[in-house]
Structures are given as C-alpha cells and as structure tokens.
C-alpha atoms as a PDB file:
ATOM      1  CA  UNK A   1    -146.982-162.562 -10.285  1.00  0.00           C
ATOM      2  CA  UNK A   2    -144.083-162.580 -12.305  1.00  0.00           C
ATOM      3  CA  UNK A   3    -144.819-164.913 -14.791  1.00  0.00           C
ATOM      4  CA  UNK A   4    -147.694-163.250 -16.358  1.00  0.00           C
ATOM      5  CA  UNK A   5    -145.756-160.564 -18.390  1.00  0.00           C
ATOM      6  CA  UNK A   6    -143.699-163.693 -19.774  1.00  0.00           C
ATOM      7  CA  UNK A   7    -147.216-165.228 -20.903  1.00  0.00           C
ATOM      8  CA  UNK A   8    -147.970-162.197 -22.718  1.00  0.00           C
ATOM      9  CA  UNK A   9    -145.001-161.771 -24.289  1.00  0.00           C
ATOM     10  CA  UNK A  10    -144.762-165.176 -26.071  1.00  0.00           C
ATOM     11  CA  UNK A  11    -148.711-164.975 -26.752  1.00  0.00           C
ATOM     12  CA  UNK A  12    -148.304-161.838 -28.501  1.00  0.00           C
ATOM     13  CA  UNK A  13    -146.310-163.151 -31.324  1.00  0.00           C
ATOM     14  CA  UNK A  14    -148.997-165.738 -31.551  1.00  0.00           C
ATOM     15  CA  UNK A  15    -151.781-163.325 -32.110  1.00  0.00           C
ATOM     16  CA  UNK A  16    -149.965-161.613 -34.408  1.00  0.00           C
ATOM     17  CA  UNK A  17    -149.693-164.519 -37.013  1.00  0.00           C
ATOM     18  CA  UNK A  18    -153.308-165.938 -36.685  1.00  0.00           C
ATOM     19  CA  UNK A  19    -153.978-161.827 -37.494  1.00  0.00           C
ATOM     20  CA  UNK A  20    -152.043-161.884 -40.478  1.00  0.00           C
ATOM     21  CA  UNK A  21    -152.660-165.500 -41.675  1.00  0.00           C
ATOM     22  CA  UNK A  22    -156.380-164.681 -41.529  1.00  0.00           C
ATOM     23  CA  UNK A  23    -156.068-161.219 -43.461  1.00  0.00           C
ATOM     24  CA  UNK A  24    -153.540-162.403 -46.037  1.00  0.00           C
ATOM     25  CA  UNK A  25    -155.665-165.228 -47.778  1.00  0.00           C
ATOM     26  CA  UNK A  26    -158.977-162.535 -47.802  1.00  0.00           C
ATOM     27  CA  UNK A  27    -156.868-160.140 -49.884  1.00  0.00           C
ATOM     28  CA  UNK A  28    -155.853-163.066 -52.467  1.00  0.00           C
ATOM     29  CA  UNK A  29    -158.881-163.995 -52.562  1.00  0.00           C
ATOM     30  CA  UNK A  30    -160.765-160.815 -53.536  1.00  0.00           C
ATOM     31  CA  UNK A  31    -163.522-161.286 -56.839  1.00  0.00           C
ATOM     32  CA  UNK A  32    -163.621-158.348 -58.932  1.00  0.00           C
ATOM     33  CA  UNK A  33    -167.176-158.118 -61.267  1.00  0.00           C
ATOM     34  CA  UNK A  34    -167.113-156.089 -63.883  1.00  0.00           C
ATOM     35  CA  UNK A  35    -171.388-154.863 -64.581  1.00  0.00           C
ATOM     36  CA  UNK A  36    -172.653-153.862 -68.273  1.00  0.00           C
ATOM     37  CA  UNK A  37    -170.243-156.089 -70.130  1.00  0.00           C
ATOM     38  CA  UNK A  38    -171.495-159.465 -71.809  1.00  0.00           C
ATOM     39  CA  UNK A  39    -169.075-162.665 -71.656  1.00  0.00           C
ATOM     40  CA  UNK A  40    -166.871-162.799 -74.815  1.00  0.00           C
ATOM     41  CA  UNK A  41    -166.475-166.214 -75.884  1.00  0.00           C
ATOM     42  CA  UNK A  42    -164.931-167.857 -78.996  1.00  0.00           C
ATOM     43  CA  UNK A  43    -166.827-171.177 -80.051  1.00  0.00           C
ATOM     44  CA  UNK A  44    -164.588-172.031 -82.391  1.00  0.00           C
ATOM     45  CA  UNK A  45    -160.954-171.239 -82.979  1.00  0.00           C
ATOM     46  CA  UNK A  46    -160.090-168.535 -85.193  1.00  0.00           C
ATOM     47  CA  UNK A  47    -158.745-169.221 -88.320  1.00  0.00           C
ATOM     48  CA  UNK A  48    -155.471-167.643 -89.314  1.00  0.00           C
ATOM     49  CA  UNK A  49    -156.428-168.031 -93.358  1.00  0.00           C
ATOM     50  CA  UNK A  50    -158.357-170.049 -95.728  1.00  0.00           C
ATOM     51  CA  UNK A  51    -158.562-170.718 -99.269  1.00  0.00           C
ATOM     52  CA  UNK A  52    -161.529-170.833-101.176  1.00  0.00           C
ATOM     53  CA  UNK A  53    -161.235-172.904-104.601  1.00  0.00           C
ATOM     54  CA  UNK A  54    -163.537-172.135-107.631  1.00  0.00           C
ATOM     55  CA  UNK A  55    -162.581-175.119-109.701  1.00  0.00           C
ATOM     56  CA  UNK A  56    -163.672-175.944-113.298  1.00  0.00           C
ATOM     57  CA  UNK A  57    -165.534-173.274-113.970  1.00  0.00           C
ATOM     58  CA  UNK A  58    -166.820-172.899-118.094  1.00  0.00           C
ATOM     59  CA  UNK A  59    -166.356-169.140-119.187  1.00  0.00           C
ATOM     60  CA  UNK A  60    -168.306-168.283-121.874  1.00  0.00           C
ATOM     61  CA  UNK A  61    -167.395-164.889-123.764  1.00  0.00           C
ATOM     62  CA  UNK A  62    -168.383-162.000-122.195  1.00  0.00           C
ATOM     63  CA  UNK A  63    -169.660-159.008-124.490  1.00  0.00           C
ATOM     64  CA  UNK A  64    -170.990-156.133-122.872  1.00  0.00           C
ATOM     65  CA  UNK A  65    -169.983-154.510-119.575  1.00  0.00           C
ATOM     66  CA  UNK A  66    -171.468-155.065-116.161  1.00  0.00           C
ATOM     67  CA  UNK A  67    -171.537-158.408-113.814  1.00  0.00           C
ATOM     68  CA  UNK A  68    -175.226-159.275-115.980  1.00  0.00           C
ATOM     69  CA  UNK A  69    -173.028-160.482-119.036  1.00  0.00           C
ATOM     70  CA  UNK A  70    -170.827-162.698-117.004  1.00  0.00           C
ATOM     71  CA  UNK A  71    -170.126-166.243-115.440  1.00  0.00           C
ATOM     72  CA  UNK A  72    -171.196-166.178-111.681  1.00  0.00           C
ATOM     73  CA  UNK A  73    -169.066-169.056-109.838  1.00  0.00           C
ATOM     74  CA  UNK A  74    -170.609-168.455-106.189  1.00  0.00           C
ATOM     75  CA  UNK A  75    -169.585-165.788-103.299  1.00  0.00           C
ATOM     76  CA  UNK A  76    -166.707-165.784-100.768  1.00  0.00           C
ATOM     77  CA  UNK A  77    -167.225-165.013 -97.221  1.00  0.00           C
ATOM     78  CA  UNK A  78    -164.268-163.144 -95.851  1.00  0.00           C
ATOM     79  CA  UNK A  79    -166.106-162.013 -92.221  1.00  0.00           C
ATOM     80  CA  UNK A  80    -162.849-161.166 -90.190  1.00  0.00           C
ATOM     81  CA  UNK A  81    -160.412-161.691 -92.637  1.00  0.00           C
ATOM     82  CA  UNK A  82    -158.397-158.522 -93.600  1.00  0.00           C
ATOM     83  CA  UNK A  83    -156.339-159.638 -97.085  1.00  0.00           C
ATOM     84  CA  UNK A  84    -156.916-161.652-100.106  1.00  0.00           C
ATOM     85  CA  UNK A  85    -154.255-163.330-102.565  1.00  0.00           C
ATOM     86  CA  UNK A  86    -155.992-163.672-105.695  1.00  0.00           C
ATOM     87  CA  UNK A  87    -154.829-166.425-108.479  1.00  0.00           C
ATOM     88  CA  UNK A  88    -155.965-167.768-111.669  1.00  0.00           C
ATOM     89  CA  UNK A  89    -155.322-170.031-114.237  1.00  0.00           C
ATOM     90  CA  UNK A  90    -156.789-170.745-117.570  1.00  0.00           C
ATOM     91  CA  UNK A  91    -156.889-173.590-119.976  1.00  0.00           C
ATOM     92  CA  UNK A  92    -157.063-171.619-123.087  1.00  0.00           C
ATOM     93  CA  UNK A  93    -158.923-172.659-126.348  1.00  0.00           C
ATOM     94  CA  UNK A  94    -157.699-169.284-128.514  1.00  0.00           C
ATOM     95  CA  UNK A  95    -156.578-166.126-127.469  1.00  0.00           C
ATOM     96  CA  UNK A  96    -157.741-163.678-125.589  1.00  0.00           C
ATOM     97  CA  UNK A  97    -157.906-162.780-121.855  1.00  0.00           C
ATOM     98  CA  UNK A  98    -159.741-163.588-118.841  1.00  0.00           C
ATOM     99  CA  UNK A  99    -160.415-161.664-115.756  1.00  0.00           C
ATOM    100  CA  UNK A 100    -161.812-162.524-112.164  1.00  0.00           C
ATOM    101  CA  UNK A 101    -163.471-160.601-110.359  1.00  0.00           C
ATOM    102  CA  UNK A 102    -164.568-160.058-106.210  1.00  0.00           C
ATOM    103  CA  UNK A 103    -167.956-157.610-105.945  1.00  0.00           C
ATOM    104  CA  UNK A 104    -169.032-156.791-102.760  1.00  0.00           C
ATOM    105  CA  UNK A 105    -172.733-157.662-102.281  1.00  0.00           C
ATOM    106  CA  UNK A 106    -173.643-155.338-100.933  1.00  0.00           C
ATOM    107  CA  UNK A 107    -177.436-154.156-102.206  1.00  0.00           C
ATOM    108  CA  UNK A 108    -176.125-150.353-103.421  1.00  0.00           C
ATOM    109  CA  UNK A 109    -172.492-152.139-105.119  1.00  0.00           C
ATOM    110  CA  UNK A 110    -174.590-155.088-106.829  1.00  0.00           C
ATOM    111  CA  UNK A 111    -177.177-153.365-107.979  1.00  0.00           C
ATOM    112  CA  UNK A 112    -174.564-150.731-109.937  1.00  0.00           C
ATOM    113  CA  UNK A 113    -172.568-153.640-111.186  1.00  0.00           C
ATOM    114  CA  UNK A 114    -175.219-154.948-113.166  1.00  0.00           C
ATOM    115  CA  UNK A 115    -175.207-152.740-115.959  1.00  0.00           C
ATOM    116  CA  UNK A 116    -172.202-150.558-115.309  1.00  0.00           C
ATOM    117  CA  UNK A 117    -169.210-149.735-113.676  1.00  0.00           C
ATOM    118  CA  UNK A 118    -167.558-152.235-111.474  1.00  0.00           C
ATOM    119  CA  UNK A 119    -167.562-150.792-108.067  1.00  0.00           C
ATOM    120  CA  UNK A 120    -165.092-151.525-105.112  1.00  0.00           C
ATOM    121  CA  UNK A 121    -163.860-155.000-107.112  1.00  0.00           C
ATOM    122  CA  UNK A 122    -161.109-156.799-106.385  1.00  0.00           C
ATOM    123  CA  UNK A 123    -159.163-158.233-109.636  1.00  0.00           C
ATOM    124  CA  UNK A 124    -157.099-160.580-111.203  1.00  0.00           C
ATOM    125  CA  UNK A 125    -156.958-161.413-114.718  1.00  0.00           C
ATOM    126  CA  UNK A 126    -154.607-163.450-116.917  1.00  0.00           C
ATOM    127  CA  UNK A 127    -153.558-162.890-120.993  1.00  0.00           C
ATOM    128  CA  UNK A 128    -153.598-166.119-123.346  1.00  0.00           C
ATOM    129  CA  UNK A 129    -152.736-167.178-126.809  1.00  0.00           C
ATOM    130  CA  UNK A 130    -153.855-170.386-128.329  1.00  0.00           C
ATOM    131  CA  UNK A 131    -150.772-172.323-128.411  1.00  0.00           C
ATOM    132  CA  UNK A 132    -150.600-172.636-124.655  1.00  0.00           C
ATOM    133  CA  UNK A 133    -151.985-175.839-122.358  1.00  0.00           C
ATOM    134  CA  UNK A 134    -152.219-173.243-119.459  1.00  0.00           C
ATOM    135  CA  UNK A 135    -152.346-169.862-118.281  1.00  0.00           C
ATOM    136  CA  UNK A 136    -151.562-168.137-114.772  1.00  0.00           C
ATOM    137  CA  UNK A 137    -152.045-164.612-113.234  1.00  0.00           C
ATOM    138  CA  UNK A 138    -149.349-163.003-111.075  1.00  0.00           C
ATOM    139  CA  UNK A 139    -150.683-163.811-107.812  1.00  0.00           C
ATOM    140  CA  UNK A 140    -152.399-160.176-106.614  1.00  0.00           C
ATOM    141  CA  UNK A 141    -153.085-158.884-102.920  1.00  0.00           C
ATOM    142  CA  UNK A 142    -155.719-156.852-102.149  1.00  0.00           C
ATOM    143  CA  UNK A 143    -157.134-155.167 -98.590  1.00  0.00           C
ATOM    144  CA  UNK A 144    -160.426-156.435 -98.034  1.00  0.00           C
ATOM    145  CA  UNK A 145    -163.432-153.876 -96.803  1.00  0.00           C
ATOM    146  CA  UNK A 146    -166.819-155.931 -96.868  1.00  0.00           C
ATOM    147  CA  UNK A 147    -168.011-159.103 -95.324  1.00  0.00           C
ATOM    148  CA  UNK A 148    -169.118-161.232 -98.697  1.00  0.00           C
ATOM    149  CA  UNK A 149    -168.485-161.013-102.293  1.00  0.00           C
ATOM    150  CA  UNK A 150    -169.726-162.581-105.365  1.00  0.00           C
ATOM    151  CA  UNK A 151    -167.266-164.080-107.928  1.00  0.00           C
ATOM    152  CA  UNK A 152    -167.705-163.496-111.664  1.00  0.00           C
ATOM    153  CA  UNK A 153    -165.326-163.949-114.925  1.00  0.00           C
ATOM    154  CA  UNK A 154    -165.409-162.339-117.946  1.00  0.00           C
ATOM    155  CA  UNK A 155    -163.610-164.058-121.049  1.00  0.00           C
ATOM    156  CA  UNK A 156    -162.702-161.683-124.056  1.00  0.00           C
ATOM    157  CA  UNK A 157    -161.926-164.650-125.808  1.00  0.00           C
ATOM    158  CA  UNK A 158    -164.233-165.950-128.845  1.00  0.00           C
ATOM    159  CA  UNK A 159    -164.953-169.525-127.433  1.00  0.00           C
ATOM    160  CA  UNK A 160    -165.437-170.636-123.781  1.00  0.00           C
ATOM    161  CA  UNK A 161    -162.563-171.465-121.672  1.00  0.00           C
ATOM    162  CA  UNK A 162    -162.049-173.577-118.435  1.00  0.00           C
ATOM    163  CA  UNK A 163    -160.855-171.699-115.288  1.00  0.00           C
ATOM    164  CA  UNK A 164    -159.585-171.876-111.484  1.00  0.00           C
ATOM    165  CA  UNK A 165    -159.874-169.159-109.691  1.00  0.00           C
ATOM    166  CA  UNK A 166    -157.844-169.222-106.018  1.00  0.00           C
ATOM    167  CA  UNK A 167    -158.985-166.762-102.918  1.00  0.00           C
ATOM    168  CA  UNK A 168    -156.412-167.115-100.130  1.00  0.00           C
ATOM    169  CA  UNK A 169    -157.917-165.077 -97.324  1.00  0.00           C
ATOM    170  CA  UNK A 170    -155.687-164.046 -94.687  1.00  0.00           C
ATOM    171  CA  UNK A 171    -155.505-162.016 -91.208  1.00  0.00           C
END
C-alpha cells in the first residue's frame, strides 16, 4: 500500500493546474456593462478645420446702421468649431472701406441687428483708395460662442465694390 501516497502526490500538481487554467481565462474574460449611458458613436470623422469661401460678392454702399442696410452673402455653420480666422479682400472702384461681418442668428441677436447695434459680431474690415487693383485685411482671430452666423458687408464707399470674404474655422 505504498504506492498510493506516490499517486497522490504527482496527481496533486495535476489538479492544481486544471484549477488554475480553468479560473485564469474566467477572470480575462469578465464583461463589464455600464446601464443609463447611450452608445457614443462618430459617423463621420471630425474635422480639424474648414474654410468657408464667400466669393464674388457685389457690395453696394451701405448708408444707415443695422444688418437691414447691408449685403447678406449666406451663413456659416461653425457647430463644434471653437476659432475663426477672418480675411478679406476687395477690388476697389474708389475709396472708402469695407467691413465683414459674422452675426449670430440667433432670434434675440438678429432681431437687434436689424435696426441697431451690432451684437456679439465678429469683424474684419479692410481700408481702400482708388488707385489700387486690390485690397486685403490683416487676417483677424476671433473665439467663437454660437452654432451659426449670418454674413453681411457694409461698403462706405460711393459705388459698389467686388469682395471675398475667407472664414477659416478651426478646433
């Protein structure tokens, strides 16, 4: 009867790593759910910037304040974007100045802009006399704070002009 403690003793090694073979792979293996919180998903990639041309656009002369007397060229959406580089250039016909302008649509902002005071706008405007071919602003930066804006110039000028107006929006 010898022989059985020998059996035991080189089956318990054996036992011992089928225990811990079947217990290591379980822990690996553990899911972990996380309740209340919706899948975020991206459907597209994320843009790093983008640049939004207004190109061509016929300013006529602006008298009068408020957005009503100006040239509307179209809106900007800048939805996740936190910066704007704002640019233009003018062919002048004359002298005088031209100025572009970012309002916020907002109901409240647009509303207030009509007739008065430009609220919350981002600018950039550019000084001309007749005997240039072309003007261009000093490139301007500005911290961004609503979703969409509208575009409008103003020309101080006494005869339309033709103008490009840049938005470079950036994270």
């Amino acid at each position: 009867m010898k022989p059985a403690p020998r059996r035991v003793s080189s089956v318990a090694p054996v036992i011992l790593v089928v225990l811990l073979w079947s217990v290591i792979p379980a822990a690996a293996q553990t899911q972990v759910k996380v309740v209340g919180v919706p899948d975020v998903s991206v459907p597209k990639p994320i843009p790093h910037s983008e640049l939004v041309v207004f190109r061509d656009i016929a300013v006529s002369s602006t008298r009068g304040d408020g957005t009503g007397k100006m040239t509307f060229a179209g809106t900007v959406s800048a939805e996740g974007y936190t910066s704007v580089m704002l640019s233009l250039a003018v062919e002048p016909v004359g002298s005088g100045s031209v100025t572009a302008f970012l309002v916020p649509t907002e109901k409240f902002v647009s509303a207030a802009c009509d007739a008065g005071p430009m609220l919350f706008s981002l600018a950039a405007g550019v000084s001309f006399s007749e005997d240039e071919k072309v003007a261009g602003s000093m490139s301007f930066q500005h911290q961004l704070a609503f979703p969409q804006y509208a575009v409008y110039l103003s020309n101080t000028s006494d005869r339309p002009v033709k103008a490009q107006f840049f938005v470079y929006l950036r994270h």
